[in-house]
Each structure stands twice: as structure tokens, then as C-alpha cells.
PDB file of N, CA and C in Angstrom:
ATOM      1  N   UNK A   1     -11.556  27.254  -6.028  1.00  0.00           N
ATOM      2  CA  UNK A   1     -11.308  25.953  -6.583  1.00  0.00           C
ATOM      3  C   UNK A   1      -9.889  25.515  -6.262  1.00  0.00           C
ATOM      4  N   UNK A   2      -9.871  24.465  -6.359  1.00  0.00           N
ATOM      5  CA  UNK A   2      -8.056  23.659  -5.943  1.00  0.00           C
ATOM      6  C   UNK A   2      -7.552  23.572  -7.406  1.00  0.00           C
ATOM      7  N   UNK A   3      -6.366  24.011  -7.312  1.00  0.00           N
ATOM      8  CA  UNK A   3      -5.339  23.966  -8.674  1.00  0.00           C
ATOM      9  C   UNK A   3      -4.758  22.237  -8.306  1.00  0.00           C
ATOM     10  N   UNK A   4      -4.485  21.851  -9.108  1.00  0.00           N
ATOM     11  CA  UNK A   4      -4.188  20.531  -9.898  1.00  0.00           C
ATOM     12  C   UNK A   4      -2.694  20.989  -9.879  1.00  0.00           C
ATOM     13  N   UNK A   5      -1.496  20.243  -9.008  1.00  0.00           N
ATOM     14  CA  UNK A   5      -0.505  20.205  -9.872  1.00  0.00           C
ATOM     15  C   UNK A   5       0.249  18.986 -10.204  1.00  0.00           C
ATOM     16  N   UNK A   6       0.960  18.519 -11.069  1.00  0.00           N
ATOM     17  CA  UNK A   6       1.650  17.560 -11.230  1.00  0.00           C
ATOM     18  C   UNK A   6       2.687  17.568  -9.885  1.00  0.00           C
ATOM     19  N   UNK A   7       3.054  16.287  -9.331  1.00  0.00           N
ATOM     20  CA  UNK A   7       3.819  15.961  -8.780  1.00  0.00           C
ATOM     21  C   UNK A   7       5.309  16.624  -9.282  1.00  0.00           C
ATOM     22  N   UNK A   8       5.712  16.890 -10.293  1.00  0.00           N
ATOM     23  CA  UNK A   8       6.961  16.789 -11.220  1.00  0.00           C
ATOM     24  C   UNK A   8       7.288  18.455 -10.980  1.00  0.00           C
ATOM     25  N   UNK A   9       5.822  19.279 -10.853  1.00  0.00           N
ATOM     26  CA  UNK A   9       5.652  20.924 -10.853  1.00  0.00           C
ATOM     27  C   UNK A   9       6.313  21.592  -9.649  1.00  0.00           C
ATOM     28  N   UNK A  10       5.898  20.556  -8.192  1.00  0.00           N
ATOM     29  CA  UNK A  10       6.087  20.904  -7.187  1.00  0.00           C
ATOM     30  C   UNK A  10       7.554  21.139  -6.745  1.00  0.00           C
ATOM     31  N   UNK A  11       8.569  20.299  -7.273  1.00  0.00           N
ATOM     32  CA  UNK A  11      10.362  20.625  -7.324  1.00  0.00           C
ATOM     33  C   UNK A  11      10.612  21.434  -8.407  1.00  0.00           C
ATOM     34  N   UNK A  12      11.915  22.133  -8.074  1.00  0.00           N
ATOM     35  CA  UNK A  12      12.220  22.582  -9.224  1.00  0.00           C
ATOM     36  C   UNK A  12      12.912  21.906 -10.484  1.00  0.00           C
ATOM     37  N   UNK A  13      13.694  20.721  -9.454  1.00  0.00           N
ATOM     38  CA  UNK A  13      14.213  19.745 -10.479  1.00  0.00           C
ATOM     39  C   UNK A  13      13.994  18.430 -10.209  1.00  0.00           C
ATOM     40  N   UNK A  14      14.881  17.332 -10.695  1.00  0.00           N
ATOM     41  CA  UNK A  14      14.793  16.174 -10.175  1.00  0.00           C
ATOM     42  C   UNK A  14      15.636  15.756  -9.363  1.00  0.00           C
ATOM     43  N   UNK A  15      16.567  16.455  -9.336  1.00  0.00           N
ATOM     44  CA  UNK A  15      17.419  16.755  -8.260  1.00  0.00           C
ATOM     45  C   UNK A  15      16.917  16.734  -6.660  1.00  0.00           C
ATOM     46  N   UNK A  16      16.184  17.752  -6.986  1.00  0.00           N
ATOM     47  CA  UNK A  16      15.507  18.567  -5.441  1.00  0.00           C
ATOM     48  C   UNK A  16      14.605  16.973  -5.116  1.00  0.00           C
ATOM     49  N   UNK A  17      13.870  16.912  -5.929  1.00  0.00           N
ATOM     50  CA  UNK A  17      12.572  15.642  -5.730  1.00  0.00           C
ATOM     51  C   UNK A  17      13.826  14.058  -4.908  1.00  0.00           C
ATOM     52  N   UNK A  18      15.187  13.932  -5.667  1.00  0.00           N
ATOM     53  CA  UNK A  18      15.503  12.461  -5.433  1.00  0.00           C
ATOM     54  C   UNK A  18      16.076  13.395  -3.982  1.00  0.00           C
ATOM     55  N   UNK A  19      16.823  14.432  -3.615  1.00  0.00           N
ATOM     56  CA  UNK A  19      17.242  14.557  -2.472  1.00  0.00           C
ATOM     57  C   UNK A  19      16.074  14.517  -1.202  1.00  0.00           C
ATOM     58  N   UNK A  20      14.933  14.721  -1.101  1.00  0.00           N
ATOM     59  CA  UNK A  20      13.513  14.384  -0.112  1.00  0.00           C
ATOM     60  C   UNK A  20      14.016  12.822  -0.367  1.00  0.00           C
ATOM     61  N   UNK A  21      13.629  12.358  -1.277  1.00  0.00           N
ATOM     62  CA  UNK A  21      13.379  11.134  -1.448  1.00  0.00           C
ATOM     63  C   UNK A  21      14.607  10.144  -0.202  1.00  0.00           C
ATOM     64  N   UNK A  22      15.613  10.808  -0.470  1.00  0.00           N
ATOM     65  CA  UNK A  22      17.152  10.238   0.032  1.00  0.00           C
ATOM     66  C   UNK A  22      16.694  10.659   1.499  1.00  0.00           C
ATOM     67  N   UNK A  23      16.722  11.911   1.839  1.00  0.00           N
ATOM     68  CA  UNK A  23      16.511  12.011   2.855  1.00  0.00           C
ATOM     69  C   UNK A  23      15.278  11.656   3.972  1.00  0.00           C
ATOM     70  N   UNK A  24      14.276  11.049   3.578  1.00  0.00           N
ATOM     71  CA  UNK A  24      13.316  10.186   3.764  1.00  0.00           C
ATOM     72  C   UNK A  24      13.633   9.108   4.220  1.00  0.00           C
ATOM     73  N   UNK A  25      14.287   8.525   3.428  1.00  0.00           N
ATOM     74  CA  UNK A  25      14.307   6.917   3.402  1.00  0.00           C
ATOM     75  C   UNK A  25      16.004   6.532   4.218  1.00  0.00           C
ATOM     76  N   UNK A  26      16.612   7.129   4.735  1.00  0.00           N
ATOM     77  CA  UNK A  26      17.300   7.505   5.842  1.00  0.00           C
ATOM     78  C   UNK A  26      16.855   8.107   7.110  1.00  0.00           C
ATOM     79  N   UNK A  27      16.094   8.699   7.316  1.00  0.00           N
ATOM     80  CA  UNK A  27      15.281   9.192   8.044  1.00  0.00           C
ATOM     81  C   UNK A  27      14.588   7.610   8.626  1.00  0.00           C
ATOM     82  N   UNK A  28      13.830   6.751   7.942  1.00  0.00           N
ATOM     83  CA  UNK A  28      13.091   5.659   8.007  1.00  0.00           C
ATOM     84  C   UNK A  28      14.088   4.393   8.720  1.00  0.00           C
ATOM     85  N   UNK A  29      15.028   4.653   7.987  1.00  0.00           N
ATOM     86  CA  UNK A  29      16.408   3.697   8.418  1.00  0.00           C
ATOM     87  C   UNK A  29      17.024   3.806   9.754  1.00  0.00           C
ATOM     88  N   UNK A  30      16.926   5.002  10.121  1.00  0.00           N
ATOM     89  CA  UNK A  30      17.523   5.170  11.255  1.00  0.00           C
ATOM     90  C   UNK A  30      16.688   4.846  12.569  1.00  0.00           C
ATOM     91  N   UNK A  31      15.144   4.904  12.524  1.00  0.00           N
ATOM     92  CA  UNK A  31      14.163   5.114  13.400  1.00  0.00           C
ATOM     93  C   UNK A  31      14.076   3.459  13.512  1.00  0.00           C
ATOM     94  N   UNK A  32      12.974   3.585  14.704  1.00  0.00           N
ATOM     95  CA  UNK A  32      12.349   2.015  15.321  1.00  0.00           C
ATOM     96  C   UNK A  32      11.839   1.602  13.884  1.00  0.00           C
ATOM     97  N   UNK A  33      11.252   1.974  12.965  1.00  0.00           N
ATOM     98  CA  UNK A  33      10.190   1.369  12.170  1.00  0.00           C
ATOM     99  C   UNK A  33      11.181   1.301  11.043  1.00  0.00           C
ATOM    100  N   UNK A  34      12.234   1.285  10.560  1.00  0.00           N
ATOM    101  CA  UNK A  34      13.254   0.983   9.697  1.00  0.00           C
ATOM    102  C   UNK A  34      14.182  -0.306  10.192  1.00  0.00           C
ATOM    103  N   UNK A  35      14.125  -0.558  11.469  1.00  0.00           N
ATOM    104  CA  UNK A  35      15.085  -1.733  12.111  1.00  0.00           C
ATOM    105  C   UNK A  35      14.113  -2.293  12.930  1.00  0.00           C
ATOM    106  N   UNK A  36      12.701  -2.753  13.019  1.00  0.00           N
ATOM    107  CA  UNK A  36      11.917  -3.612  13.256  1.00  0.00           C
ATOM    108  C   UNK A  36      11.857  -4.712  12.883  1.00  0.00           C
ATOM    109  N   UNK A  37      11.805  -6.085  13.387  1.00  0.00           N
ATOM    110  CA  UNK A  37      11.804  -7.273  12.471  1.00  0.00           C
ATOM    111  C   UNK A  37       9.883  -7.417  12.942  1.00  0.00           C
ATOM    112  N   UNK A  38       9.842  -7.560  11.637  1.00  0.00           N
ATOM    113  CA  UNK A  38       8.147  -8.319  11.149  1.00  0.00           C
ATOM    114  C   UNK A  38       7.923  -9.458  10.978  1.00  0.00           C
ATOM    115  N   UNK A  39       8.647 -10.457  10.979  1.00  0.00           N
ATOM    116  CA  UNK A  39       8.872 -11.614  10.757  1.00  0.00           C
ATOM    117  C   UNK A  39       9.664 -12.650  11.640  1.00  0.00           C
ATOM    118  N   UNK A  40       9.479 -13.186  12.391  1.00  0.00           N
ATOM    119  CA  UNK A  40      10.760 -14.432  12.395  1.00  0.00           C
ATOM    120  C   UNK A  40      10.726 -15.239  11.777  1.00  0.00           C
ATOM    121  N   UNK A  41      11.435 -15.227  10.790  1.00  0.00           N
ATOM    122  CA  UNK A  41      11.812 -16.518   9.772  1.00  0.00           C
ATOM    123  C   UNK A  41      12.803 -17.758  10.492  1.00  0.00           C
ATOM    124  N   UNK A  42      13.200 -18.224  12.067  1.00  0.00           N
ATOM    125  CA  UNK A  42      13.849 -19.177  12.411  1.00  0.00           C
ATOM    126  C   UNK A  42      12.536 -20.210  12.383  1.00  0.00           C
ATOM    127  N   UNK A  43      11.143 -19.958  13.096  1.00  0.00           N
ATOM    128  CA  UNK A  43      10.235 -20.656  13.280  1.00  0.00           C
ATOM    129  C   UNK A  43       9.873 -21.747  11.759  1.00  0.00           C
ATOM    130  N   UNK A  44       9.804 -20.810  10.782  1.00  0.00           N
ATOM    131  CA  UNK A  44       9.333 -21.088   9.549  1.00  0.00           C
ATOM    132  C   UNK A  44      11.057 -22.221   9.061  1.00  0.00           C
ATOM    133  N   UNK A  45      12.567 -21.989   9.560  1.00  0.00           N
ATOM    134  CA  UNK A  45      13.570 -22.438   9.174  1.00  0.00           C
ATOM    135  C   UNK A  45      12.888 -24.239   9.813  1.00  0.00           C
ATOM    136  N   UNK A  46      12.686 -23.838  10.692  1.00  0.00           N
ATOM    137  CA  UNK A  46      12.320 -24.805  11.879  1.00  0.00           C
ATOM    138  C   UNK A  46      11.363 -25.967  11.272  1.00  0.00           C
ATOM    139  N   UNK A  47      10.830 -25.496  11.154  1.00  0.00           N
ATOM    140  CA  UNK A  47       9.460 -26.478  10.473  1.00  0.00           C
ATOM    141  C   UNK A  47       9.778 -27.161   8.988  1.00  0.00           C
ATOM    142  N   UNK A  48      10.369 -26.192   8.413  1.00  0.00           N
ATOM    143  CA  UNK A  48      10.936 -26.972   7.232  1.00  0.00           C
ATOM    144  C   UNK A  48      11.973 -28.182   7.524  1.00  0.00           C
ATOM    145  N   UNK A  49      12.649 -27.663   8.722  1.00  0.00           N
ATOM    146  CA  UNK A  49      13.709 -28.743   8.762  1.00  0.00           C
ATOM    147  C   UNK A  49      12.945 -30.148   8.896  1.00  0.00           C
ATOM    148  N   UNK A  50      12.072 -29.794  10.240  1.00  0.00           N
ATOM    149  CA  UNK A  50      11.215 -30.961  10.594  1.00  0.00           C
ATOM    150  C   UNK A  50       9.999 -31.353   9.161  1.00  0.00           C
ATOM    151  N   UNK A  51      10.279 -30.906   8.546  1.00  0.00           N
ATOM    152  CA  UNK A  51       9.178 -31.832   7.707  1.00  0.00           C
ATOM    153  C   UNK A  51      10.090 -32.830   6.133  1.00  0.00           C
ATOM    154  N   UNK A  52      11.256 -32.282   6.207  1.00  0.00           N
ATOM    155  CA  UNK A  52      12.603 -32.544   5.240  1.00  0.00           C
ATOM    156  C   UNK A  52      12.911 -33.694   6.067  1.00  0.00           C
ATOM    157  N   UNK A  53      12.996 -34.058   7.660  1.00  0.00           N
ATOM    158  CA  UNK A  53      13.157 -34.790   8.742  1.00  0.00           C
ATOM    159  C   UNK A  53      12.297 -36.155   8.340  1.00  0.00           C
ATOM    160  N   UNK A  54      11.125 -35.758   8.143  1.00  0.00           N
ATOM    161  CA  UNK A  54       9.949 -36.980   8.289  1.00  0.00           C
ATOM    162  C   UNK A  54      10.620 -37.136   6.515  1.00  0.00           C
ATOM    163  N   UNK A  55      10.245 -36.493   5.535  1.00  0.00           N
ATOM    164  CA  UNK A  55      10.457 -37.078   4.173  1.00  0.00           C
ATOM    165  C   UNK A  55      11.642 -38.210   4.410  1.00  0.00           C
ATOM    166  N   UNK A  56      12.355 -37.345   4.382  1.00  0.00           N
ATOM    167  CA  UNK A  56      13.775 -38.854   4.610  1.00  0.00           C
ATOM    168  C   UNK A  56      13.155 -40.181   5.138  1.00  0.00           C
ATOM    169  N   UNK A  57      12.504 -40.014   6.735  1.00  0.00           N
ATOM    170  CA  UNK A  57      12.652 -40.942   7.036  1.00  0.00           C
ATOM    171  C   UNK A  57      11.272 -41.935   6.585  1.00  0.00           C
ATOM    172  N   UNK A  58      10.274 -40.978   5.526  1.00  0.00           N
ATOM    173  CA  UNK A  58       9.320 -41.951   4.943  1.00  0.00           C
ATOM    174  C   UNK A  58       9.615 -42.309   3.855  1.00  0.00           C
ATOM    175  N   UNK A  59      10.796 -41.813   3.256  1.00  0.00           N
ATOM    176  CA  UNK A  59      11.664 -42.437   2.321  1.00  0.00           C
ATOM    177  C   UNK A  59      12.548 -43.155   2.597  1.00  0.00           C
ATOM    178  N   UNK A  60      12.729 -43.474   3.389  1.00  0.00           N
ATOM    179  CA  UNK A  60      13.599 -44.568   3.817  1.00  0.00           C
ATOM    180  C   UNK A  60      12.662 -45.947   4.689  1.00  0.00           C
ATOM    181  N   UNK A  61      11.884 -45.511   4.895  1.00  0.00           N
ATOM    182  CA  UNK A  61      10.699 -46.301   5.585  1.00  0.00           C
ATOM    183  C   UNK A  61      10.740 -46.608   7.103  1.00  0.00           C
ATOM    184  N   UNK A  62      11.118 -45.688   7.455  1.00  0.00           N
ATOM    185  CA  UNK A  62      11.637 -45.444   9.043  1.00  0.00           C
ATOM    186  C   UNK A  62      10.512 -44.472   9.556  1.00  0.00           C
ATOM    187  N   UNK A  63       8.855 -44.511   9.144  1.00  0.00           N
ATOM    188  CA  UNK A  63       7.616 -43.924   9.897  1.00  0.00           C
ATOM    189  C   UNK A  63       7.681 -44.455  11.128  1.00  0.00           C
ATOM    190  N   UNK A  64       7.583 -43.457  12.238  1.00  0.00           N
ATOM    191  CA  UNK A  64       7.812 -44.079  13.485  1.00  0.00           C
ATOM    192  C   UNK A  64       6.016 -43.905  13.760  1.00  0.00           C
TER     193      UNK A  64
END
């Protein structure tokens, strides 16, 4: 049969558990998949500008 252990059982302290943790997530930081961009947010800057663009000018009544 498989023994059951708590997550908490497997370190000896919490110590041991946050140092993996640290060293993980540095580990992640340093690699391609820690400094990947998933997003371009200029496209999305972009479009807002242009639609802030038209408001004005259908508030002002300048619909071309």
C-alpha cells in the first residue's frame, strides 16, 4: 500500500521547505521560461490610443 504523507512531513523544517522553494523560483528566473514575454502589451497600448483618438474627435464632432 502507499503511505500518505503530509507535505509539511517531507522537510524537516520550514526552513528546509522555503529554501527549495527559493531555490526554484531562481532557478525559473534565470532560464528562457522566467524572461519570456507572453504578451505584447504595445499592440493593446495602441488600440486604446486609437479608440481615445476617435472619442475626442466624436466628441468634438469631427467623425470623419
Amino acid at each position: 500500500m502507499f503511505s500518505h504523507r503530509s507535505p509539511c512531513s517531507v522537510f524537516p523544517d520550514g526552513e528546509s521547505a522555503l529554501m527549495l522553494v527559493c531555490a526554484r523560483l531562481r532557478h525559473i528566473a534565470t532560464k528562457e521560461w522566467g524572461t519570456k514575454r507572453y504578451l505584447n502589451m504595445k499592440h493593446l497600448y495602441e488600440q486604446e490610443k486609437e479608440n481615445e483618438l476617435k472619442r475626442e474627435q466624436e466628441k468634438d464632432g469631427n467623425v470623419a
